[in-house]
N, C-alpha and C. Protein backbone atom coordinates (compact mmCIF):
# COMPACT_ATOMS: atom_id res chain seq x y z
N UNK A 1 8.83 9.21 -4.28
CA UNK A 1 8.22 8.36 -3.27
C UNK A 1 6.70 8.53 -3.30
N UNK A 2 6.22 6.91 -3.21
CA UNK A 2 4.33 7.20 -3.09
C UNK A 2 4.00 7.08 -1.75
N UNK A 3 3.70 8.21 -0.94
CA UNK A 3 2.70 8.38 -0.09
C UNK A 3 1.08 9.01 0.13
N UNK A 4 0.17 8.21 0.21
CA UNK A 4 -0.96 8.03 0.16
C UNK A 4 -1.12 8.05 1.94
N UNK A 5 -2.42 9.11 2.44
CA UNK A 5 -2.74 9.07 3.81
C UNK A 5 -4.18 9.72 3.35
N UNK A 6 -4.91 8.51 2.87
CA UNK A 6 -6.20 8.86 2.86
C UNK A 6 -7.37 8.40 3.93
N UNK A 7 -8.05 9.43 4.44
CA UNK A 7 -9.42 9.24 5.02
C UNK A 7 -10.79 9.28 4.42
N UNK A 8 -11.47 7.89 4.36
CA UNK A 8 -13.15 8.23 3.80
C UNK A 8 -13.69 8.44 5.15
N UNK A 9 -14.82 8.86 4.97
CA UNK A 9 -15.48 9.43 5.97
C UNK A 9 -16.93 9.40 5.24
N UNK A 10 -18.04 8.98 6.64
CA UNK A 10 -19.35 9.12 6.15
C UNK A 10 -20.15 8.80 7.24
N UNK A 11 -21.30 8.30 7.05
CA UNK A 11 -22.11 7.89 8.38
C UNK A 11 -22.05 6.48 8.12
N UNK A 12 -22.90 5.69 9.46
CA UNK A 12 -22.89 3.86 8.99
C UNK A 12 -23.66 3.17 7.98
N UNK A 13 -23.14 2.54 7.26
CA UNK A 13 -24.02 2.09 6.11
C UNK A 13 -23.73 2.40 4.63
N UNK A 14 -23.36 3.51 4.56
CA UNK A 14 -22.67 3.58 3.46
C UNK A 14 -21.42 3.40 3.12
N UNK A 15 -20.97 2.64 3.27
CA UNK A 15 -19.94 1.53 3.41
C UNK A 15 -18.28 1.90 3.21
N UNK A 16 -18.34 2.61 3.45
CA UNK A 16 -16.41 3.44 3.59
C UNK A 16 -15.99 2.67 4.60
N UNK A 17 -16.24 1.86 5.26
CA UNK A 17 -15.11 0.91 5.68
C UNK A 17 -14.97 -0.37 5.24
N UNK A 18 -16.36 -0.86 3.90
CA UNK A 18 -15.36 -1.50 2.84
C UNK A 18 -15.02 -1.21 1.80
N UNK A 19 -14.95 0.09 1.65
CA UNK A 19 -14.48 0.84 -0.03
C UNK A 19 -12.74 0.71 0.81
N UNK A 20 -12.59 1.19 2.06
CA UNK A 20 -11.31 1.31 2.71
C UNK A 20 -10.17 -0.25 2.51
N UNK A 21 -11.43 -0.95 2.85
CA UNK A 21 -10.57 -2.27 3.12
C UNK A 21 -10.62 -2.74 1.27
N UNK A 22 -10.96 -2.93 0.38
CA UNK A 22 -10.46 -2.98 -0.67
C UNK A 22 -9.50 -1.82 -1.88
N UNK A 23 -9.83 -0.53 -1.28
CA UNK A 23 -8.65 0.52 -1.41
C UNK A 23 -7.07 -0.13 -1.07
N UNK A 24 -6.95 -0.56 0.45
CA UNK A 24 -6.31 -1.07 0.89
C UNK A 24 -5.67 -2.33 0.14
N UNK A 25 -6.23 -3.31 -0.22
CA UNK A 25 -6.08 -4.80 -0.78
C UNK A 25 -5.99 -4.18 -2.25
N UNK A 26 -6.56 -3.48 -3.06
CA UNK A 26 -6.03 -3.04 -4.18
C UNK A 26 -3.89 -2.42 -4.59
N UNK A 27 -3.88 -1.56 -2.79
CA UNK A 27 -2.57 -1.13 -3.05
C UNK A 27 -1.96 -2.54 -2.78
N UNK A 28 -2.01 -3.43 -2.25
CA UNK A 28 -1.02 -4.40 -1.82
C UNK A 28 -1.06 -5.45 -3.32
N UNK A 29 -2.03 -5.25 -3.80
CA UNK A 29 -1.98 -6.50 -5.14
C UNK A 29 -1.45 -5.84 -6.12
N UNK A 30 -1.16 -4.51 -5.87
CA UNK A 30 -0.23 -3.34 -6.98
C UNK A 30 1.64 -3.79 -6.55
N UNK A 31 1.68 -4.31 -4.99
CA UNK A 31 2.83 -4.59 -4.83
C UNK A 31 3.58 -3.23 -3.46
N UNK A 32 2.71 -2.03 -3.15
CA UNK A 32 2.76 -1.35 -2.46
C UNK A 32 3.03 -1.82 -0.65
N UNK A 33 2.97 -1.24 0.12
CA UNK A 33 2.87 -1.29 1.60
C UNK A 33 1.29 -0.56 1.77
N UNK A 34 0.83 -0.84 2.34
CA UNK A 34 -0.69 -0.65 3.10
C UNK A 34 -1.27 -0.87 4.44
N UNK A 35 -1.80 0.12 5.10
CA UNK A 35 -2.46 -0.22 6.19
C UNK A 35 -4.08 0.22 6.12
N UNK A 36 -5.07 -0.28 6.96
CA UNK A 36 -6.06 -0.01 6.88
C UNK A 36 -6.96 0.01 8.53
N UNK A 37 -7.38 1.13 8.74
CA UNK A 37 -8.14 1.14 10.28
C UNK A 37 -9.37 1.78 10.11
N UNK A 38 -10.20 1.65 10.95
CA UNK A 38 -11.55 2.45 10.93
C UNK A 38 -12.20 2.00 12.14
N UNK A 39 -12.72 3.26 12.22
CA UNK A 39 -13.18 3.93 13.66
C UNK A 39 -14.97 4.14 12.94
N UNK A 40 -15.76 3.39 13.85
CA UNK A 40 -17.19 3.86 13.81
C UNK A 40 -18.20 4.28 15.19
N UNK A 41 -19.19 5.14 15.32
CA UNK A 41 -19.97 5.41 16.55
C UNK A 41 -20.71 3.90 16.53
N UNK A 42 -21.23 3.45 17.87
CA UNK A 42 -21.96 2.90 18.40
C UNK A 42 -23.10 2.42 17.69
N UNK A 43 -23.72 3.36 17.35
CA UNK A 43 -25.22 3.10 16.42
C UNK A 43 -25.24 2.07 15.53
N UNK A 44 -23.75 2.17 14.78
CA UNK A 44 -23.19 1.12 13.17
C UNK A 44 -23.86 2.40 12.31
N UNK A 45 -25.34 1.62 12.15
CA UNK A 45 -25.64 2.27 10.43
C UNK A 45 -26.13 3.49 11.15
N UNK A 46 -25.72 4.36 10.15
CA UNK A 46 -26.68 5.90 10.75
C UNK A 46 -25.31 6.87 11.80
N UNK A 47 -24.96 5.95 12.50
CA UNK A 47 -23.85 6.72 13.48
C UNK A 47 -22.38 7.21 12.25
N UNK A 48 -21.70 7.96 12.84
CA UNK A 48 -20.66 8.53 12.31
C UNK A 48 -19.39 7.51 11.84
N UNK A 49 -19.03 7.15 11.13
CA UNK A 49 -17.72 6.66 10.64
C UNK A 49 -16.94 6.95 9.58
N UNK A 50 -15.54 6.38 10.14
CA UNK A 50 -14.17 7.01 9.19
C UNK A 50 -13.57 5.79 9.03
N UNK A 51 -12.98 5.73 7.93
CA UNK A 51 -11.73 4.87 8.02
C UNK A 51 -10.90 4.90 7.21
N UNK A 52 -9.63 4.94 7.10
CA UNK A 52 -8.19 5.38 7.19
C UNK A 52 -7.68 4.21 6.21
N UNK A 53 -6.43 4.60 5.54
CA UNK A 53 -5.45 3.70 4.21
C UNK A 53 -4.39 4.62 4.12
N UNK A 54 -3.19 3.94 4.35
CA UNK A 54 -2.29 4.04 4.05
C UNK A 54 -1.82 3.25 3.32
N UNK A 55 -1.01 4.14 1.95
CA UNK A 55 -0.40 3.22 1.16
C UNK A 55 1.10 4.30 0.29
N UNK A 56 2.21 2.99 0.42
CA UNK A 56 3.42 3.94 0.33
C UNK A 56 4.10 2.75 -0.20
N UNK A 57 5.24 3.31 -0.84
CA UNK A 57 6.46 2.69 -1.49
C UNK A 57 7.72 2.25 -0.45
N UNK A 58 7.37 2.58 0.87
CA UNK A 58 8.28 2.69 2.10
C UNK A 58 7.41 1.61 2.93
N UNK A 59 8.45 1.47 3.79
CA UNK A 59 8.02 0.84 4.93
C UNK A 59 6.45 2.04 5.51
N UNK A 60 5.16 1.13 6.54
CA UNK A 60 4.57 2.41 7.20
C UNK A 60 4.81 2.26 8.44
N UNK A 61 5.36 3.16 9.35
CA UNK A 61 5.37 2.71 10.68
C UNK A 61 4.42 2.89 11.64
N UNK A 62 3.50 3.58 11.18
CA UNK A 62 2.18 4.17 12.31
C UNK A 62 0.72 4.01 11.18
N UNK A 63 0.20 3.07 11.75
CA UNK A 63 -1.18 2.36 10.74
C UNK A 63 -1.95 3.82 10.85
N UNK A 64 -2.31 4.67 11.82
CA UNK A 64 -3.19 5.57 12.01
C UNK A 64 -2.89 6.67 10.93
N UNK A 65 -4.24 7.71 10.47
CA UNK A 65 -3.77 8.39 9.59
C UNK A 65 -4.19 10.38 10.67
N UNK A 66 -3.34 11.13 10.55
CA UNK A 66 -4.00 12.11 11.72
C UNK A 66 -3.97 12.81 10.70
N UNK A 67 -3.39 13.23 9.84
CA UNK A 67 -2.91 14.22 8.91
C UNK A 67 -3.23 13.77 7.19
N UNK A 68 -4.27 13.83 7.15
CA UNK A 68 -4.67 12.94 5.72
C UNK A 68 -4.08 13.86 4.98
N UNK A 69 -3.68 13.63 3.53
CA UNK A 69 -3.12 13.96 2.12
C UNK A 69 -4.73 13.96 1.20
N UNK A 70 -5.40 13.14 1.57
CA UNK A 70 -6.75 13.09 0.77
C UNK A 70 -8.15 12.65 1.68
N UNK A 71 -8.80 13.30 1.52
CA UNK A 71 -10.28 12.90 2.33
C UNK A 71 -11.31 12.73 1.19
N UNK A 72 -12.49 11.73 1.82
CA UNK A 72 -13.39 11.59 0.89
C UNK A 72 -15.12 11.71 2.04
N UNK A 73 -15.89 12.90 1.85
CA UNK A 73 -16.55 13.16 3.25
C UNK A 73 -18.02 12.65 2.27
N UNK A 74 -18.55 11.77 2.61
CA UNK A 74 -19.74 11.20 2.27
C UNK A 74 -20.61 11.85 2.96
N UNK A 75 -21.07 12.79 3.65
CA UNK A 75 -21.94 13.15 4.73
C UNK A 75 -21.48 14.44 5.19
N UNK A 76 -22.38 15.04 5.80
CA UNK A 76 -22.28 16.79 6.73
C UNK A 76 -21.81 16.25 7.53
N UNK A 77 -21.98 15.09 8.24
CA UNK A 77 -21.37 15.38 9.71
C UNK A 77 -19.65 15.07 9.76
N UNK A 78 -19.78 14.21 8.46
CA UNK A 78 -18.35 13.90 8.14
C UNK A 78 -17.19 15.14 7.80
N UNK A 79 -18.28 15.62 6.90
CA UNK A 79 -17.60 16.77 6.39
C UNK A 79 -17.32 18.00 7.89
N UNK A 80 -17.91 18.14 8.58
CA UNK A 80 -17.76 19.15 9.52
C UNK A 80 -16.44 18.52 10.48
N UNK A 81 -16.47 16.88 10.69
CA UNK A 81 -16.19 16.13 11.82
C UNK A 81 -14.23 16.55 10.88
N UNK A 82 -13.80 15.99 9.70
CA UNK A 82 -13.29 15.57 9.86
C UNK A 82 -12.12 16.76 8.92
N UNK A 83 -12.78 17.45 8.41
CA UNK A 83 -12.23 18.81 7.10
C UNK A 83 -10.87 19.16 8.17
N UNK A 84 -11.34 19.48 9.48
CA UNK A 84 -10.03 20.31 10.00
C UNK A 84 -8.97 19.44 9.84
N UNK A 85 -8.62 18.32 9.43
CA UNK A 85 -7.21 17.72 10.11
C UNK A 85 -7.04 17.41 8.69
N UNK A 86 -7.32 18.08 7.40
CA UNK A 86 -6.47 17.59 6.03
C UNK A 86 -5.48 18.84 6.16
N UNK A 87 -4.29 18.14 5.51
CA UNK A 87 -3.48 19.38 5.24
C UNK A 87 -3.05 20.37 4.42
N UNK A 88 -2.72 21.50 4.45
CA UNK A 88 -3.32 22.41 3.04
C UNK A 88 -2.64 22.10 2.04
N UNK A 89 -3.11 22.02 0.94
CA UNK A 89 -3.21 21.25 -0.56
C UNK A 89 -3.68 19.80 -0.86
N UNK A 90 -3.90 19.37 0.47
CA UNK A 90 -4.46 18.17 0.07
C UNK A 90 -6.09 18.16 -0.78
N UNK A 91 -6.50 16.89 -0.98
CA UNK A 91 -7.47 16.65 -2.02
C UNK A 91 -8.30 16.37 -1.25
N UNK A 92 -9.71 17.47 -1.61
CA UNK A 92 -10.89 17.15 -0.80
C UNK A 92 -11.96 16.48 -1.79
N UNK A 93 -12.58 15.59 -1.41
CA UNK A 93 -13.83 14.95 -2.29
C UNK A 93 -14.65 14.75 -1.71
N UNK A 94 -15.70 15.99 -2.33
CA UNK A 94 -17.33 16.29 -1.66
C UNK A 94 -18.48 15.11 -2.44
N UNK A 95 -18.93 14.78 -1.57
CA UNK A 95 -20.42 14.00 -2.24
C UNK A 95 -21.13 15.42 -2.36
N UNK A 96 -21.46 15.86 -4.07
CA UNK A 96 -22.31 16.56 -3.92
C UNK A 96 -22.17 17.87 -3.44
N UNK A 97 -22.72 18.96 -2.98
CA UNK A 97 -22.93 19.93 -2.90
C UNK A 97 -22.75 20.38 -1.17
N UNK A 98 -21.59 19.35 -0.73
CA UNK A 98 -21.10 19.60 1.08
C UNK A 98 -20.36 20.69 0.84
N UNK A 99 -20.46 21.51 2.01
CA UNK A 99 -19.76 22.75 2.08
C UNK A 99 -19.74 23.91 1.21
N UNK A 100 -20.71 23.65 0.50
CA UNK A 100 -20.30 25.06 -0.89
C UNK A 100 -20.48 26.49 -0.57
N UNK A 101 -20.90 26.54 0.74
CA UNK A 101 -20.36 28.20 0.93
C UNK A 101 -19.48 28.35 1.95
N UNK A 102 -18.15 26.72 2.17
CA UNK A 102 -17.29 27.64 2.67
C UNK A 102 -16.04 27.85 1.93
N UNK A 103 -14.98 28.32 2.64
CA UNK A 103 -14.28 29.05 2.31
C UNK A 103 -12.74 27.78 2.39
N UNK A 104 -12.78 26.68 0.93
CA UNK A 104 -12.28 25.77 0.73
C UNK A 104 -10.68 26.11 -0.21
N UNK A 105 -10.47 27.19 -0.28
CA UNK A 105 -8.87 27.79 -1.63
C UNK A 105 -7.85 26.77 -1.12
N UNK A 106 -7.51 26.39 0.14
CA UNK A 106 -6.40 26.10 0.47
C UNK A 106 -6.10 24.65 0.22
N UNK A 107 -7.38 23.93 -0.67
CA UNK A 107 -7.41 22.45 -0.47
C UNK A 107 -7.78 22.23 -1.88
N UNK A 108 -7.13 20.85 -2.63
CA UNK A 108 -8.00 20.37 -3.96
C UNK A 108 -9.39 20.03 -4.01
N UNK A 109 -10.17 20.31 -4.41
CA UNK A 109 -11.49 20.68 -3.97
C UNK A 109 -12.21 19.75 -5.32
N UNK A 110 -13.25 18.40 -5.13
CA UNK A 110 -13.60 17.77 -6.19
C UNK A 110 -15.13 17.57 -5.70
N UNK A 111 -15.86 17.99 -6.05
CA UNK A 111 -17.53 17.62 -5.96
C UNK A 111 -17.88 16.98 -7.04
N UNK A 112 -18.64 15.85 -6.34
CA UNK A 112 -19.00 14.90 -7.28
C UNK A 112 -20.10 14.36 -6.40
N UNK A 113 -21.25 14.15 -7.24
CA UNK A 113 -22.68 14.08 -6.73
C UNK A 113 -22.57 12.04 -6.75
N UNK A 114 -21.67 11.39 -5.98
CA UNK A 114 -21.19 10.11 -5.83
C UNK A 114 -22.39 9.76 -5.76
N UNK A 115 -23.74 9.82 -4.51
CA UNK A 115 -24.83 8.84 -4.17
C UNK A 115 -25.44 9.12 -5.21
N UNK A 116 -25.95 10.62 -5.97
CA UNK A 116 -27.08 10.47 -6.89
C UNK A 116 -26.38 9.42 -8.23
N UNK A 117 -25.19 9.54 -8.23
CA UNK A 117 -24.81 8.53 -10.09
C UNK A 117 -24.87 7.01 -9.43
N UNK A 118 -24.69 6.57 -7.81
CA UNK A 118 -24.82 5.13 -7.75
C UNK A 118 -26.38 5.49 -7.42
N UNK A 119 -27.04 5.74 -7.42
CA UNK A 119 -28.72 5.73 -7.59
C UNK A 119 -29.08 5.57 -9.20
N UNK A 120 -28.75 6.63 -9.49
CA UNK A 120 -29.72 6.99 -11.44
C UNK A 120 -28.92 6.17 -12.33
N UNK A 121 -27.26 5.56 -12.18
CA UNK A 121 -25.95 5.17 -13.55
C UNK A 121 -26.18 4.09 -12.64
N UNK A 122 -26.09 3.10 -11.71
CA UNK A 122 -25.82 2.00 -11.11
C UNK A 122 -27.02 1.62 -10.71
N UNK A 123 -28.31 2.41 -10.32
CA UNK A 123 -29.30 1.91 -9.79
C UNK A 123 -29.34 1.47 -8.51
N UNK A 124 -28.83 1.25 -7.67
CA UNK A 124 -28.49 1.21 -6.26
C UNK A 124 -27.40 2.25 -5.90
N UNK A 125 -28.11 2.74 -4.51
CA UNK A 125 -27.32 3.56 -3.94
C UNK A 125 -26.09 2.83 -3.00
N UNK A 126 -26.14 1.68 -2.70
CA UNK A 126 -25.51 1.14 -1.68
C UNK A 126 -24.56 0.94 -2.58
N UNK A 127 -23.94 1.43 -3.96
CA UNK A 127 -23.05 1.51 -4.61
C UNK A 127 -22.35 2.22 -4.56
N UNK A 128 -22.64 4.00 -3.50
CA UNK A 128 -21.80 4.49 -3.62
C UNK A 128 -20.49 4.83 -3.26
N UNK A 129 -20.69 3.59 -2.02
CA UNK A 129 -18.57 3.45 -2.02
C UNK A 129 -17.73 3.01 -2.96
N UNK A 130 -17.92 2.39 -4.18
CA UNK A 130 -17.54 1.79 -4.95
C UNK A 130 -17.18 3.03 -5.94
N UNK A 131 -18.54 3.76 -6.57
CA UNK A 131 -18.32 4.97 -7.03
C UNK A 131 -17.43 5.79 -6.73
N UNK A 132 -17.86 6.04 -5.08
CA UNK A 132 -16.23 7.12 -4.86
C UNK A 132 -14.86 6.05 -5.09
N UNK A 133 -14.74 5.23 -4.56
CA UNK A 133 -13.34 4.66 -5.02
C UNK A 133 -13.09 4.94 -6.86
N UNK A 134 -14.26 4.93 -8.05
CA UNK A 134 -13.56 5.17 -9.15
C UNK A 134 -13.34 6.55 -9.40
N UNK A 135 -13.93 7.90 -8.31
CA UNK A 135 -13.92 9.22 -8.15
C UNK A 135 -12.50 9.13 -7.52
N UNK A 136 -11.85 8.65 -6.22
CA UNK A 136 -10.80 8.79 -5.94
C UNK A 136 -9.62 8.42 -6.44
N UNK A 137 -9.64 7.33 -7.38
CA UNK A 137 -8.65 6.76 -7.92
C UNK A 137 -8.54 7.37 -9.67
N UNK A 138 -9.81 7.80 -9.96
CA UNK A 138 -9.44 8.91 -10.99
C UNK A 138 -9.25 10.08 -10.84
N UNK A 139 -8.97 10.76 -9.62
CA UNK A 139 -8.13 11.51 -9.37
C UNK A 139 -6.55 11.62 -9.15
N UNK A 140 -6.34 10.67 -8.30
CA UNK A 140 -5.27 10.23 -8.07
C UNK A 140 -4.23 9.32 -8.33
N UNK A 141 -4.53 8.22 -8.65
CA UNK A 141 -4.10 6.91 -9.38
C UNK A 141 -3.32 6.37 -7.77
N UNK A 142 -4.27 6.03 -7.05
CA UNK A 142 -3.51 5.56 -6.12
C UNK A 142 -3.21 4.10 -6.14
N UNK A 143 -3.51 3.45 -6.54
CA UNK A 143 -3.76 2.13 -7.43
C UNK A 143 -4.34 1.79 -8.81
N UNK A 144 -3.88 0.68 -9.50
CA UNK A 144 -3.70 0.83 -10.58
C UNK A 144 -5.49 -0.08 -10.68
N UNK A 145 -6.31 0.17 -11.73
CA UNK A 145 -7.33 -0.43 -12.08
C UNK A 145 -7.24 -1.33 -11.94
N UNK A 146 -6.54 -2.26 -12.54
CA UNK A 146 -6.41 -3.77 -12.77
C UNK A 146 -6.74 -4.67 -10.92
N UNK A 147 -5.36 -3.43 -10.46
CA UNK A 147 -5.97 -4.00 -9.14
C UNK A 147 -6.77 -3.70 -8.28
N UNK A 148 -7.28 -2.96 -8.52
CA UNK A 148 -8.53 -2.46 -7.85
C UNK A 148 -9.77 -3.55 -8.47
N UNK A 149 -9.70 -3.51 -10.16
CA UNK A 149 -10.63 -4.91 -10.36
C UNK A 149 -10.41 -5.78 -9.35
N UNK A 150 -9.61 -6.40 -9.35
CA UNK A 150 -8.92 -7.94 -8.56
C UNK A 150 -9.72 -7.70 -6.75
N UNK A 151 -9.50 -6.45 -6.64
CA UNK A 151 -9.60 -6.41 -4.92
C UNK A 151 -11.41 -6.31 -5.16
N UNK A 152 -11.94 -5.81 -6.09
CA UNK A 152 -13.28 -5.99 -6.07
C UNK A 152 -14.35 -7.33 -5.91
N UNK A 153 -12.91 -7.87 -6.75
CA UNK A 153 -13.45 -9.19 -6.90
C UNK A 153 -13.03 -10.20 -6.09
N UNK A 154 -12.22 -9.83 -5.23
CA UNK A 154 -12.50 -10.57 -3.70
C UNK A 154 -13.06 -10.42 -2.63
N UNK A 155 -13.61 -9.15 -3.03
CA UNK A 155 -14.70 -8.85 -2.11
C UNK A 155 -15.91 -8.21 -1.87
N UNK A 156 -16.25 -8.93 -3.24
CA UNK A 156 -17.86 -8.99 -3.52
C UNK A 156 -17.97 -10.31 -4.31
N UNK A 157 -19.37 -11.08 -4.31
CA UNK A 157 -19.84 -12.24 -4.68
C UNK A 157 -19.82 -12.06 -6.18
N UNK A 158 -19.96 -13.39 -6.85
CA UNK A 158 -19.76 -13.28 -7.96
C UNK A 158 -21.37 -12.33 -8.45
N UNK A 159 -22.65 -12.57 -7.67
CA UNK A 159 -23.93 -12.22 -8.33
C UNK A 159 -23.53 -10.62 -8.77
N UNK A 160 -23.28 -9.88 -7.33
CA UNK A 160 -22.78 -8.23 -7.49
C UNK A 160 -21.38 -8.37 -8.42
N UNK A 161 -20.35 -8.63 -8.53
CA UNK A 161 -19.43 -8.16 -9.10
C UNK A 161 -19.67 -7.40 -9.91
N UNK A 162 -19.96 -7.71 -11.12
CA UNK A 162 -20.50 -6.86 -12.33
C UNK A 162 -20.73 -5.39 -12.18
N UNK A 163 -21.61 -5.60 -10.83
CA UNK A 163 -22.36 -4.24 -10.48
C UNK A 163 -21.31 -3.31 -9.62
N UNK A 164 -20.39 -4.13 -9.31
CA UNK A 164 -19.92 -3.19 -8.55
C UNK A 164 -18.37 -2.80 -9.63
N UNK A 165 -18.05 -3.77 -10.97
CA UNK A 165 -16.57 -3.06 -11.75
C UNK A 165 -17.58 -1.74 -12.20
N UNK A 166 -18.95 -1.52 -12.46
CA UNK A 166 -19.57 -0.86 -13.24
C UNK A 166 -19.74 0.73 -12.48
N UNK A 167 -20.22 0.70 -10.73
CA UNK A 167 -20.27 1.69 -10.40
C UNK A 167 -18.63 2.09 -10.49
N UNK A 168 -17.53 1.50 -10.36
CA UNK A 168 -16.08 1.90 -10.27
C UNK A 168 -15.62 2.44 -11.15
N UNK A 169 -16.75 2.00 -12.42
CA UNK A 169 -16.60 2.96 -13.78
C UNK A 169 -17.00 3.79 -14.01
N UNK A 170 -18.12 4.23 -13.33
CA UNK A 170 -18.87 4.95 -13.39
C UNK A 170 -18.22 6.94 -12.87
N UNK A 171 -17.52 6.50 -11.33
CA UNK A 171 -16.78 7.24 -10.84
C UNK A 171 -16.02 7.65 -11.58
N UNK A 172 -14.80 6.71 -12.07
CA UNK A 172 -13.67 6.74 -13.17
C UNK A 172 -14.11 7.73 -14.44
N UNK A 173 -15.16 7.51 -14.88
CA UNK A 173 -15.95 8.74 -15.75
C UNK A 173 -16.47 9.54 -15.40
N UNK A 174 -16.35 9.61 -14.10
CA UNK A 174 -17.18 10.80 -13.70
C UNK A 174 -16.21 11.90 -13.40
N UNK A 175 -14.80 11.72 -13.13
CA UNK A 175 -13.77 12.22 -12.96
C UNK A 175 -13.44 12.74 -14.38
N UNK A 176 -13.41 12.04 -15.06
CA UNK A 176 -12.84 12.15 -17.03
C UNK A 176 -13.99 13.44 -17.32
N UNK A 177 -15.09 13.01 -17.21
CA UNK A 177 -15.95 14.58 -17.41
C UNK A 177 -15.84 15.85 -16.64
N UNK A 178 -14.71 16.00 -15.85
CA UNK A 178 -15.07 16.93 -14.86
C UNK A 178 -14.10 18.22 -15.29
């Protein structure tokens, strides 16, 4: 059985609640069950946000995720806000150098410097939700490429597309080198 109870997490603006909502639309064009929610502070950009995907081979009966299987913490505050509620062995994915002196054994543990490769390999940083989606899905295979292309490409314009199969590749290799 595929169960997927992943949380991204980050501040506003760096866009994990639409890496979420095409995570999401990627599992359903694979043929999966999917849900998708997200919770942001007040502020929007700059304030704290999460948002949640479920995706399973089963029916889901509760859209909310409390107990993630995988987190992806774009940010300190994310990372502080949201580390306690993964469960042990699940898959943690650090932007970068979050948390490295604590005390992480009990969890899959993946650092990957996501904003600096959509800055220096993509040239825009506002790429790096895209990046972590090819960091999370080359970890995991929670969806299959093809559809993850497809969900990209309904939801981004044709001018970005390009730019955005490229940061997804970028991730995807960034995982293969690790």
């Amino acid at each position: 059985m595929k169960k997927w109870k992943i949380r991204l997490s980050g501040t506003g603006g760096q866009g994990v609640i639409k890496a979420a909502v095409i995570l999401a639309e990627g599992a359903l064009i694979d043929g999966s069950n999917a849900t998708q929610s997200q919770v942001y502070g007040p502020e929007s950009r700059g304030g704290s946000t999460r948002a949640e995907v479920n995706i399973s081979d089963k029916q889901i009966l509760f859209p909310k995720v409390e107990s993630p299987n995988m987190l992806l913490c774009m940010s300190v505050e994310a990372y502080e806000k949201y580390l306690k509620d993964l469960i042990p062995g699940g898959i943690l994915i650090l932007d970068g150098d979050l948390g490295l002196n604590d005390d992480l054994s009990q969890y899959k543990v993946y650092r990957v410097p996501i904003t600096v490769l959509a800055r220096e390999k993509v040239g825009n940083e506002l790429a790096a939700n895209v990046v972590a989606l090819g960091v999370l899905n080359g970890i995991a295979k929670t969806v299959s490429d093809d559809a993850m292309i497809e969900s990209l490409q309904r939801n981004f314009k044709a001018k970005i597309f390009d730019l955005n199969v490229k940061a997804y590749q970028i991730g995807l290799n960034a995982v293969k080198e690790m």
